[in-house]
C-alpha atoms as a PDB file:
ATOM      1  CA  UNK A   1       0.000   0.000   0.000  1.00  0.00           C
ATOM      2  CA  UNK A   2       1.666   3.426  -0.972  1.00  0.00           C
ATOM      3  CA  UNK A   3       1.619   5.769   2.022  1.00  0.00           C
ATOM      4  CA  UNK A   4       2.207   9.569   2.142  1.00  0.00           C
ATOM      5  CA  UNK A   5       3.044  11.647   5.125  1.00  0.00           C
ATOM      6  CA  UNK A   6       2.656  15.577   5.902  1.00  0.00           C
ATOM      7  CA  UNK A   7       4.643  17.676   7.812  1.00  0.00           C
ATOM      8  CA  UNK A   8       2.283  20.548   9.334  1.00  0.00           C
ATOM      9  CA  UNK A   9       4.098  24.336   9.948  1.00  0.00           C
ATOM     10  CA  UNK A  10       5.898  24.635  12.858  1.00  0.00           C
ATOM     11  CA  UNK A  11       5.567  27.698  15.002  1.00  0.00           C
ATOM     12  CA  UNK A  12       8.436  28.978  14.018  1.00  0.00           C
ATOM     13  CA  UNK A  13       8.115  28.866  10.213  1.00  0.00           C
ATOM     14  CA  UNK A  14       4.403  30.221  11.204  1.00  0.00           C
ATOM     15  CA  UNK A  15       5.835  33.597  12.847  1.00  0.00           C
ATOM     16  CA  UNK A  16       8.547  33.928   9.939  1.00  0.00           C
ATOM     17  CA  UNK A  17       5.771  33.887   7.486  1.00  0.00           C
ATOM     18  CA  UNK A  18       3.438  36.138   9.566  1.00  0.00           C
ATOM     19  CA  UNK A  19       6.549  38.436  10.077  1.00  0.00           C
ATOM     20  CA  UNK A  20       7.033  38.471   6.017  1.00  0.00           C
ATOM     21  CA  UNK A  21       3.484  39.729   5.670  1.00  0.00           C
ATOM     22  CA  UNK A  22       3.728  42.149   8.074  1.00  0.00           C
ATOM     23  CA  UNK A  23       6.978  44.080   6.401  1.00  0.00           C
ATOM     24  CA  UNK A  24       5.070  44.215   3.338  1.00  0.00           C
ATOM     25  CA  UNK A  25       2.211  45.097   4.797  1.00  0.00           C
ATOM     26  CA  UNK A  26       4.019  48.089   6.328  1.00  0.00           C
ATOM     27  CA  UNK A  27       5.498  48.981   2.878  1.00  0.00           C
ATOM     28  CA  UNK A  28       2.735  48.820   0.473  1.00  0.00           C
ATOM     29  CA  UNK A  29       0.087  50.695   2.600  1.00  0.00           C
ATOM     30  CA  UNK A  30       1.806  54.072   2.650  1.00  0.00           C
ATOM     31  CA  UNK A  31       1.958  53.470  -0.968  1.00  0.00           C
ATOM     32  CA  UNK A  32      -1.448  52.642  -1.595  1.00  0.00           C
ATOM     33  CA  UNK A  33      -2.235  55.305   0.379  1.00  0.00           C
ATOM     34  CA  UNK A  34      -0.259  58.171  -1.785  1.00  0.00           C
ATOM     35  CA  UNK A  35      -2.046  56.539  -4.684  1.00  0.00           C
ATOM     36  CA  UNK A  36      -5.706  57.126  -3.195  1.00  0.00           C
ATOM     37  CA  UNK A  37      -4.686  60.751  -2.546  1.00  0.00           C
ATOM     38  CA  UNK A  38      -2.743  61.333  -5.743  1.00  0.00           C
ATOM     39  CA  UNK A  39      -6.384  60.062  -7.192  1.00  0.00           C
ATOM     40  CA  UNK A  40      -8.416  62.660  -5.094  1.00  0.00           C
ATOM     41  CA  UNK A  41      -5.914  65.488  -5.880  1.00  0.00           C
ATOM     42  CA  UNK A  42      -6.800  64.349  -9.334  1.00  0.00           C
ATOM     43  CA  UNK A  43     -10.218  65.003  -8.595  1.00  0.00           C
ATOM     44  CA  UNK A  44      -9.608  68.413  -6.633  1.00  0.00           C
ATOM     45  CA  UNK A  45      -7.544  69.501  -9.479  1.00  0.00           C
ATOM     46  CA  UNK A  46     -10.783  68.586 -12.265  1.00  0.00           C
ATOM     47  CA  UNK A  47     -12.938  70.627 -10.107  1.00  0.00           C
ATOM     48  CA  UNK A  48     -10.475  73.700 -10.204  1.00  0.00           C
ATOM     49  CA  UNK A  49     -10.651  73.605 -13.870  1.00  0.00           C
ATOM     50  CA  UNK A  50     -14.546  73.413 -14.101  1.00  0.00           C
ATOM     51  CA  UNK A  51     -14.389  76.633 -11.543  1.00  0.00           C
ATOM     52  CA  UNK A  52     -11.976  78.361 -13.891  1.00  0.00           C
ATOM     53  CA  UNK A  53     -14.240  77.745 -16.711  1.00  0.00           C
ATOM     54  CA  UNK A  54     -16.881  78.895 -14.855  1.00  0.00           C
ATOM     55  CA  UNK A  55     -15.037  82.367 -13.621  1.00  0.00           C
ATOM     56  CA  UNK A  56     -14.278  82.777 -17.697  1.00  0.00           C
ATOM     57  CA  UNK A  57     -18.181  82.354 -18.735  1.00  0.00           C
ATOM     58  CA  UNK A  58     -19.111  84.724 -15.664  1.00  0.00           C
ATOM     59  CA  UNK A  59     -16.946  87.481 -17.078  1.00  0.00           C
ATOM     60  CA  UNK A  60     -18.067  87.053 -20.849  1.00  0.00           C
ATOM     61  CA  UNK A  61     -22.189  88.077 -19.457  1.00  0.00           C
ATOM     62  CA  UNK A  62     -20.841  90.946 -16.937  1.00  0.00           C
ATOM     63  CA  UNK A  63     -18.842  93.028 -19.232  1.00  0.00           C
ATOM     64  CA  UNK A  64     -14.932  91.030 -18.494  1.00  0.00           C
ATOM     65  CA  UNK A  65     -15.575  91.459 -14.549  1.00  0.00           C
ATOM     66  CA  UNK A  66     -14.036  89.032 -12.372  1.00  0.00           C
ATOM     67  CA  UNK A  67     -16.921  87.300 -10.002  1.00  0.00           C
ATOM     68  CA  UNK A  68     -16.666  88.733  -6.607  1.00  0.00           C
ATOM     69  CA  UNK A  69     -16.094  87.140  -3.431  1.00  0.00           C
ATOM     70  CA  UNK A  70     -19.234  88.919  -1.468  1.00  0.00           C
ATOM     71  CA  UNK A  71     -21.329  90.784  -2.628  1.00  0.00           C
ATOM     72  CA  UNK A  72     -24.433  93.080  -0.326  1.00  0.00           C
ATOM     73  CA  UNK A  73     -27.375  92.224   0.579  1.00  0.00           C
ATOM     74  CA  UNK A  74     -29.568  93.261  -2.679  1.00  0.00           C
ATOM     75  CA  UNK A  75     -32.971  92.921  -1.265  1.00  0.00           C
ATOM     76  CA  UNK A  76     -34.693  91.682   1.954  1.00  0.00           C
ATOM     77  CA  UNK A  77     -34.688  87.958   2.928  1.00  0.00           C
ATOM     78  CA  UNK A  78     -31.537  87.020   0.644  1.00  0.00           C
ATOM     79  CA  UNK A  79     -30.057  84.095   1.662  1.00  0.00           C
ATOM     80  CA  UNK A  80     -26.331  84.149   2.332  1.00  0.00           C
ATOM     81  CA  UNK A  81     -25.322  81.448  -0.072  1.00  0.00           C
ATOM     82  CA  UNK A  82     -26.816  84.500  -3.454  1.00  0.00           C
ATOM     83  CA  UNK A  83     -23.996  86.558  -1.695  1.00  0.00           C
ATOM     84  CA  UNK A  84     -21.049  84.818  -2.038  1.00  0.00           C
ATOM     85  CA  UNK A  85     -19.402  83.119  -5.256  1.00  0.00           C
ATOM     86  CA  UNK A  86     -20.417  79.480  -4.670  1.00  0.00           C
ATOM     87  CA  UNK A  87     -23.789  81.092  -5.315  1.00  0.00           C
ATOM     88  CA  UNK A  88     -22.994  83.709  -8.114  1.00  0.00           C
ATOM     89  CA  UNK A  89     -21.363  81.306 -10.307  1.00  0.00           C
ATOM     90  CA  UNK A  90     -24.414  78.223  -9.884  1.00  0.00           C
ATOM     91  CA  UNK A  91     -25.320  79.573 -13.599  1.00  0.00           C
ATOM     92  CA  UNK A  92     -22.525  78.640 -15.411  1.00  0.00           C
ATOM     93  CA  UNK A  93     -21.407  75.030 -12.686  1.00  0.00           C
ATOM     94  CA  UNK A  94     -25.170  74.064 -12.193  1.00  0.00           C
ATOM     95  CA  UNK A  95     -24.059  71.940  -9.175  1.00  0.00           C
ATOM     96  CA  UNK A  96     -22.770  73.122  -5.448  1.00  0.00           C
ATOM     97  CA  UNK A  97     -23.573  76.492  -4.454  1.00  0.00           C
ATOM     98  CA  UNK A  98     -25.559  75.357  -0.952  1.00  0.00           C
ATOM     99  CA  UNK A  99     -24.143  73.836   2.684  1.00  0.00           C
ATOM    100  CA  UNK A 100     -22.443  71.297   3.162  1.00  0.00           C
ATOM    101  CA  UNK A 101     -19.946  72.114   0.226  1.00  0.00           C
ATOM    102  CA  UNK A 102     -21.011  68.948  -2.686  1.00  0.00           C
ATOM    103  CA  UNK A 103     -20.642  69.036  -6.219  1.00  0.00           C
ATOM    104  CA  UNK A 104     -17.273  70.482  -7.519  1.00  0.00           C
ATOM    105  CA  UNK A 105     -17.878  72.679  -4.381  1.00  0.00           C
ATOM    106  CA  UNK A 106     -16.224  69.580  -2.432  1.00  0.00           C
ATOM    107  CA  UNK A 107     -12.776  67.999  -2.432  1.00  0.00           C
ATOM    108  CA  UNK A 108     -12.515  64.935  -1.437  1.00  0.00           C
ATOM    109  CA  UNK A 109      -9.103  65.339   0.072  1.00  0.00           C
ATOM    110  CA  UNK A 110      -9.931  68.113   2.061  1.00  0.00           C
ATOM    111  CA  UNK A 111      -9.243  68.069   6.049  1.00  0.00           C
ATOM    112  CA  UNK A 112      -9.411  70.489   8.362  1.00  0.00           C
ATOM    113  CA  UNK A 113      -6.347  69.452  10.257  1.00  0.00           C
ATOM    114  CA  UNK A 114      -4.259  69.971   6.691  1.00  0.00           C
ATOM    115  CA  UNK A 115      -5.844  73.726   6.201  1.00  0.00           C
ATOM    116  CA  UNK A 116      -4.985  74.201   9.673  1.00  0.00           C
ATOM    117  CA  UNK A 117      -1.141  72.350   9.523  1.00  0.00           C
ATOM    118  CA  UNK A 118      -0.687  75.377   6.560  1.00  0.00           C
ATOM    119  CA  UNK A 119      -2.246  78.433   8.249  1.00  0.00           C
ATOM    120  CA  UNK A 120      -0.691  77.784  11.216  1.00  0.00           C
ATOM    121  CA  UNK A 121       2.837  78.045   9.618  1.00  0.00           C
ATOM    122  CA  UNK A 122       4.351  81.678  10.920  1.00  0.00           C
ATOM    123  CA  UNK A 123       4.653  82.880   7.149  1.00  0.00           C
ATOM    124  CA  UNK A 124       0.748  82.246   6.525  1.00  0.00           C
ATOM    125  CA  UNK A 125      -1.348  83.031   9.589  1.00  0.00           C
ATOM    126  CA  UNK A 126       0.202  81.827  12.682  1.00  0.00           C
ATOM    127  CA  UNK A 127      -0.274  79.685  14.984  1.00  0.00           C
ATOM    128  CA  UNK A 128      -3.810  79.025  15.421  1.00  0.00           C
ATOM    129  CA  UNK A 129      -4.747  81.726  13.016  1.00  0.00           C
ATOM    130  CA  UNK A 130      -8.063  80.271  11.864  1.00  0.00           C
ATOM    131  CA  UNK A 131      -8.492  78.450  15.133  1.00  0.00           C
ATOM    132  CA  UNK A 132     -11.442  80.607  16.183  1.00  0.00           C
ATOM    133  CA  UNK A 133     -13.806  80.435  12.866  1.00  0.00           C
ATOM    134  CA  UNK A 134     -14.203  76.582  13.232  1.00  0.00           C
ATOM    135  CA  UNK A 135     -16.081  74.580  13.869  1.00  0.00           C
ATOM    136  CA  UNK A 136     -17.853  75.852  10.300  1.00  0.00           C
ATOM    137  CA  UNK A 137     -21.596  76.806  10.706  1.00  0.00           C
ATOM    138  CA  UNK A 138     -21.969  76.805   6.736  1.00  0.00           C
ATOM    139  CA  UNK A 139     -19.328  75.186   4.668  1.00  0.00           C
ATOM    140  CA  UNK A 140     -20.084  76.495   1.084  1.00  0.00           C
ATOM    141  CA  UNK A 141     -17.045  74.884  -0.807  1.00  0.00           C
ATOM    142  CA  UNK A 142     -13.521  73.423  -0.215  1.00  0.00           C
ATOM    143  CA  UNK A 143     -12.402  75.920  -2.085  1.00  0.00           C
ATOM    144  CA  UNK A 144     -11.452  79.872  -1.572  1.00  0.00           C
ATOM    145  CA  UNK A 145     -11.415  82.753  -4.214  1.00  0.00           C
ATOM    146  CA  UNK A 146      -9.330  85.895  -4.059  1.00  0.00           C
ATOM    147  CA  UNK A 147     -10.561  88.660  -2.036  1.00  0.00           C
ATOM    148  CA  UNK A 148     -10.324  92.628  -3.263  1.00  0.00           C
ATOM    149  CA  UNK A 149      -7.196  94.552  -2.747  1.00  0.00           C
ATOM    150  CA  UNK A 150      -7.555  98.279  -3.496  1.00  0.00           C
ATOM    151  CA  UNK A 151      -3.801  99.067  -4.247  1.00  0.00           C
ATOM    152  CA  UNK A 152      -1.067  96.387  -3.485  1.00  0.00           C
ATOM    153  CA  UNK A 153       0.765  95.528  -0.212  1.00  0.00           C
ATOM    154  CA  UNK A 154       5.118  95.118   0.573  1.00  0.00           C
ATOM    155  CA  UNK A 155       8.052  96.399   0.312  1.00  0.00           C
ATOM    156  CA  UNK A 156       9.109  94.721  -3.222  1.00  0.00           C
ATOM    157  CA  UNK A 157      11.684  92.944  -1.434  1.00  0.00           C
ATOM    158  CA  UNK A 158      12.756  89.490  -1.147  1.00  0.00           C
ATOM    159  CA  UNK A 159      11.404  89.652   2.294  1.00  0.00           C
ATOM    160  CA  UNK A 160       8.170  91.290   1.437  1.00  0.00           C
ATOM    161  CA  UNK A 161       7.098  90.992  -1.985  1.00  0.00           C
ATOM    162  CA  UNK A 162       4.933  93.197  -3.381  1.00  0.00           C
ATOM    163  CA  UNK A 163       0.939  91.529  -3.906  1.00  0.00           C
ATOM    164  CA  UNK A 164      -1.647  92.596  -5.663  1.00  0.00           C
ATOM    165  CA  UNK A 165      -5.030  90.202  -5.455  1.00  0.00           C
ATOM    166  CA  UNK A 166      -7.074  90.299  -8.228  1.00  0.00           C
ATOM    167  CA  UNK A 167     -10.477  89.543  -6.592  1.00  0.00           C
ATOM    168  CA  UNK A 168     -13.754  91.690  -6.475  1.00  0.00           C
ATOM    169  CA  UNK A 169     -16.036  92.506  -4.010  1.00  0.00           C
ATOM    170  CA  UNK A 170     -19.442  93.542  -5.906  1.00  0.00           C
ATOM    171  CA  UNK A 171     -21.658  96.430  -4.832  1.00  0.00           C
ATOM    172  CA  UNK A 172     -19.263  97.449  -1.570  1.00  0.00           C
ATOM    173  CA  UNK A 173     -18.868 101.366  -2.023  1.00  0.00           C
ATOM    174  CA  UNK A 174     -15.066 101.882  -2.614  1.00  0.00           C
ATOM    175  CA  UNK A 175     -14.097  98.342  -3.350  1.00  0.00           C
ATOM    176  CA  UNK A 176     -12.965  97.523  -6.389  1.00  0.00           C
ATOM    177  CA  UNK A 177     -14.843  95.782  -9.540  1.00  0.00           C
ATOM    178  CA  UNK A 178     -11.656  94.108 -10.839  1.00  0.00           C
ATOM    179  CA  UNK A 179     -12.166  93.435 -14.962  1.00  0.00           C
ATOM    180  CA  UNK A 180     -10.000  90.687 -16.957  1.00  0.00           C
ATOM    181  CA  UNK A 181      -8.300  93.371 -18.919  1.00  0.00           C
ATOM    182  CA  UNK A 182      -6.298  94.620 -15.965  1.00  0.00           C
ATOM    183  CA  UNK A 183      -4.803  91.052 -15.480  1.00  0.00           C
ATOM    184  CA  UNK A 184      -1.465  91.352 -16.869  1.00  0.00           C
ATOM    185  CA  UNK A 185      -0.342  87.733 -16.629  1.00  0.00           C
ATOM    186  CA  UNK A 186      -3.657  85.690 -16.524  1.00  0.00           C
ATOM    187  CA  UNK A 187      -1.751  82.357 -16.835  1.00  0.00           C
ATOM    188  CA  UNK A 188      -0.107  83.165 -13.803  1.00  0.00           C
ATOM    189  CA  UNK A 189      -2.605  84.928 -11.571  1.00  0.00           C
ATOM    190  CA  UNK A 190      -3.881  82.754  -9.067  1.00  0.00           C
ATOM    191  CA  UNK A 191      -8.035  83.884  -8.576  1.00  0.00           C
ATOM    192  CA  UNK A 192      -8.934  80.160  -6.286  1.00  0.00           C
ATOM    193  CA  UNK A 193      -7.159  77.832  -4.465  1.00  0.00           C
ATOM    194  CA  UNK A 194      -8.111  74.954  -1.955  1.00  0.00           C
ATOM    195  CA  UNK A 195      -9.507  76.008   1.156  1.00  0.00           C
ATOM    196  CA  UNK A 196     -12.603  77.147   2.338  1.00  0.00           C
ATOM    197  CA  UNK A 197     -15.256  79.512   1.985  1.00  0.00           C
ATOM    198  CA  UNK A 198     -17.833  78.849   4.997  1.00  0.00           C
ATOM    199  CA  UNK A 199     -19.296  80.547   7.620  1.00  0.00           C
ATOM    200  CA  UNK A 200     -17.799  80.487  11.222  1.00  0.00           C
ATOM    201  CA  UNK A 201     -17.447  82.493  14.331  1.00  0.00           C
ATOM    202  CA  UNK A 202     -19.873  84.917  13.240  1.00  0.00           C
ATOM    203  CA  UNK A 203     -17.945  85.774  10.060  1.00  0.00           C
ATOM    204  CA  UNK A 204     -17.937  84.972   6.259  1.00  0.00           C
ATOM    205  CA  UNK A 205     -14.589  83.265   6.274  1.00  0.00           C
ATOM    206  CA  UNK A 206     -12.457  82.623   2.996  1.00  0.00           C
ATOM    207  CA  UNK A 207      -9.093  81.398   2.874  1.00  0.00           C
ATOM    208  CA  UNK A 208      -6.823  82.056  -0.273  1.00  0.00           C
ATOM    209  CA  UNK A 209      -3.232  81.708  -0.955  1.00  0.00           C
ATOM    210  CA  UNK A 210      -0.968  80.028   1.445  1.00  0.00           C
ATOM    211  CA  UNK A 211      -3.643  78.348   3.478  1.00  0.00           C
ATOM    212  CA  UNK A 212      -3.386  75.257   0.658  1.00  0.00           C
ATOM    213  CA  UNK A 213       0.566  74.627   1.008  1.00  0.00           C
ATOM    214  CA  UNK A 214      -0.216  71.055   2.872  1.00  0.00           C
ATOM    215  CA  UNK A 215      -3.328  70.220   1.417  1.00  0.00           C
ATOM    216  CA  UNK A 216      -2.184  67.598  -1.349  1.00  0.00           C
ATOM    217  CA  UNK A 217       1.031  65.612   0.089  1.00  0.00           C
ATOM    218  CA  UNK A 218       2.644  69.013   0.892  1.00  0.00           C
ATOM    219  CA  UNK A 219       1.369  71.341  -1.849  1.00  0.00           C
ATOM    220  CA  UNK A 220      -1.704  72.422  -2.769  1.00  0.00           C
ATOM    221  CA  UNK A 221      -4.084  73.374  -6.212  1.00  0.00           C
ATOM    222  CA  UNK A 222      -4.935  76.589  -7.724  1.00  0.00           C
ATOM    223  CA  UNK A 223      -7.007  77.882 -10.823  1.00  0.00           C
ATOM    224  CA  UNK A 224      -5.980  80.778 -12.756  1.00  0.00           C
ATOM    225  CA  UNK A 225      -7.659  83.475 -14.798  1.00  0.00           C
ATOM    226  CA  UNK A 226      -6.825  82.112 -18.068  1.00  0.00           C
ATOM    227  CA  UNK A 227      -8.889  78.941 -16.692  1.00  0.00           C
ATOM    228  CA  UNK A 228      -6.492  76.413 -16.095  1.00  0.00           C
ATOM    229  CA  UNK A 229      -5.205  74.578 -12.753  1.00  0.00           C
ATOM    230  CA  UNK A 230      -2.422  73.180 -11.108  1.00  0.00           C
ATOM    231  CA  UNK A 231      -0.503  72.448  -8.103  1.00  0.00           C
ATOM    232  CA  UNK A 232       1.937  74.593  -6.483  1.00  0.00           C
ATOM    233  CA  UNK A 233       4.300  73.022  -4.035  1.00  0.00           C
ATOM    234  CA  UNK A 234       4.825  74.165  -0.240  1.00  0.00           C
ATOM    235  CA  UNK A 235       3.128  77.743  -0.321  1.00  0.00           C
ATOM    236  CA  UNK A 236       2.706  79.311  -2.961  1.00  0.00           C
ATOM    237  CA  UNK A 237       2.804  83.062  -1.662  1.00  0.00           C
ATOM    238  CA  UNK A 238       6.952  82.535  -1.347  1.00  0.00           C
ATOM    239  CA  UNK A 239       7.300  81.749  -5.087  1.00  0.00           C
ATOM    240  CA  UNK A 240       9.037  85.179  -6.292  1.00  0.00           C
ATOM    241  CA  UNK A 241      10.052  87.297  -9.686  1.00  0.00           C
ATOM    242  CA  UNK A 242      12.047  89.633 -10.114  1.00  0.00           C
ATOM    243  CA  UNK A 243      11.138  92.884 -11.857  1.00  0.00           C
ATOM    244  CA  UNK A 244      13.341  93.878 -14.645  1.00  0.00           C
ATOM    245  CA  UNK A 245      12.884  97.252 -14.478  1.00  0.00           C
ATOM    246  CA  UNK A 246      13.563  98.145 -10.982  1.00  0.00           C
ATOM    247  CA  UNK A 247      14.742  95.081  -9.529  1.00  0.00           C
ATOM    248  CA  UNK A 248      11.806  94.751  -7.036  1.00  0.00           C
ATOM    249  CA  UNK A 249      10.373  91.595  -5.915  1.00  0.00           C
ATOM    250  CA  UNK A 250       6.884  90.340  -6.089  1.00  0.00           C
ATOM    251  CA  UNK A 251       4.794  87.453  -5.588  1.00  0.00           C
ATOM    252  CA  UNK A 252       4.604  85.380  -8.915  1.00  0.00           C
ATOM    253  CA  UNK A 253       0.989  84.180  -8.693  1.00  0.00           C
ATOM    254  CA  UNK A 254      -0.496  87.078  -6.861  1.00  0.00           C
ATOM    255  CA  UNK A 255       0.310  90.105  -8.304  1.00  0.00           C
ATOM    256  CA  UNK A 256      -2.009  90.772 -10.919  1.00  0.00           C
ATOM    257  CA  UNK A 257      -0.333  94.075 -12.420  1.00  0.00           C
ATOM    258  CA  UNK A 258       2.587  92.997 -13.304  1.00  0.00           C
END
């Protein structure tokens, strides 16, 4: 009679193979995990594209004027989400514009802890610089647009750059009405970035600018008013050029003048 015989794991060869698993467990998750974000920054940066496109269509039916940020209250019972420009812009995106932020009004990567981690750096806003306007009463979008600047800001040094934003504030008596013709370098003028535009702590509260720098694996996305996106890595407000003419410095993706 033929007669086989098996030889069962021992404990040892058990924990060696459990072991085995383990160290590739450890190395493939972090990279599975890059690859689900680098998918949802994928995402983030689509819906920065279809908000550029929608800024662009905006300005062609009000005369080349870059949507504003806020606008006043226009007539009695408006709701807060026809002010600001998650709401303007619902013509031209036909999705979003309400609370909590869906649509291409949401990014699926974003985290409060990661707007936080690059406010709170001492060359954005500080150490708990937006600390008091969360939690968010309304979150409109996970995105912010550029506010309105009357006349720019710094020194034109390396260590203040001049900045210009080239956002509008609509119907606000001695804020400016900013049109696409005064946009010198539209491929490079940042008008939205990741971040927020909510209500909190009893304030309309929109972040812009170097509020994204760890919002996508230590960079974050931004649309520009010749309607494309992309990411900028770290933040973007220390990214510098030099003016010929003078020599003075200014911020390369904020200064809309130059």
């Amino acid at each position: 009679m033929f007669r086989t015989s098996r030889r069962a794991f021992t404990l040892i060869e058990l924990l060696v193979v459990i072991a085995i698993i383990a160290i590739l467990a450890a190395i493939l998750f972090p990279v599975f995990a890059q690859a689900r974000e680098k998918a949802r920054a994928i995402s983030c940066i689509s819906n920065g594209k279809q908000l550029g496109t929608g800024v662009l269509m905006y300005a062609q039916d009000y005369d080349e004027t870059i949507i504003p940020w806020l606008t006043i209250t226009e007539y009695a019972g408006e709701l807060r989400k026809e002010r600001l420009w998650t709401g303007k812009i619902q013509p031209y995106m036909k999705s979003g514009g309400a609370f909590p932020a869906n649509g291409p009004m949401k990014c699926p990567s974003f985290s409060e802890q990661a707007l936080k981690s690059g406010a709170n750096d001492p060359a954005c806003d500080g150490p708990g610089g937006l600390d008091p306007y969360f939690p968010a009463l309304e979150m409109y979008a996970n995105y912010g647009i550029s506010f309105d600047m009357v006349s720019p800001i710094g020194a034109g040094t390396q260590a203040s750059p001049y900045a210009w934003y080239p956002g509008s504030r609509g119907s606000y008596a001695g804020q400016p009405t900013r049109s696409l013709v005064e946009i010198q370098r539209p491929a490079e003028t940042a008008i939205m970035s990741d971040g927020v535009t909510m209500v909190g702590g009893g304030f309309f509260v929109i972040t812009f600018g170097c509020e994204a720098a760890n919002m996508h694996q230590g960079g974050g996305n931004f649309t520009f008013l010749d309607g494309h996106a992309k990411r900028i890595n770290k933040n973007a407000e220390r990214y510098m050029t030099q003016r010929a003419s003078d020599g003075k410095w200014f911020e390369t993706y904020f200064m809309f003048s130059e």
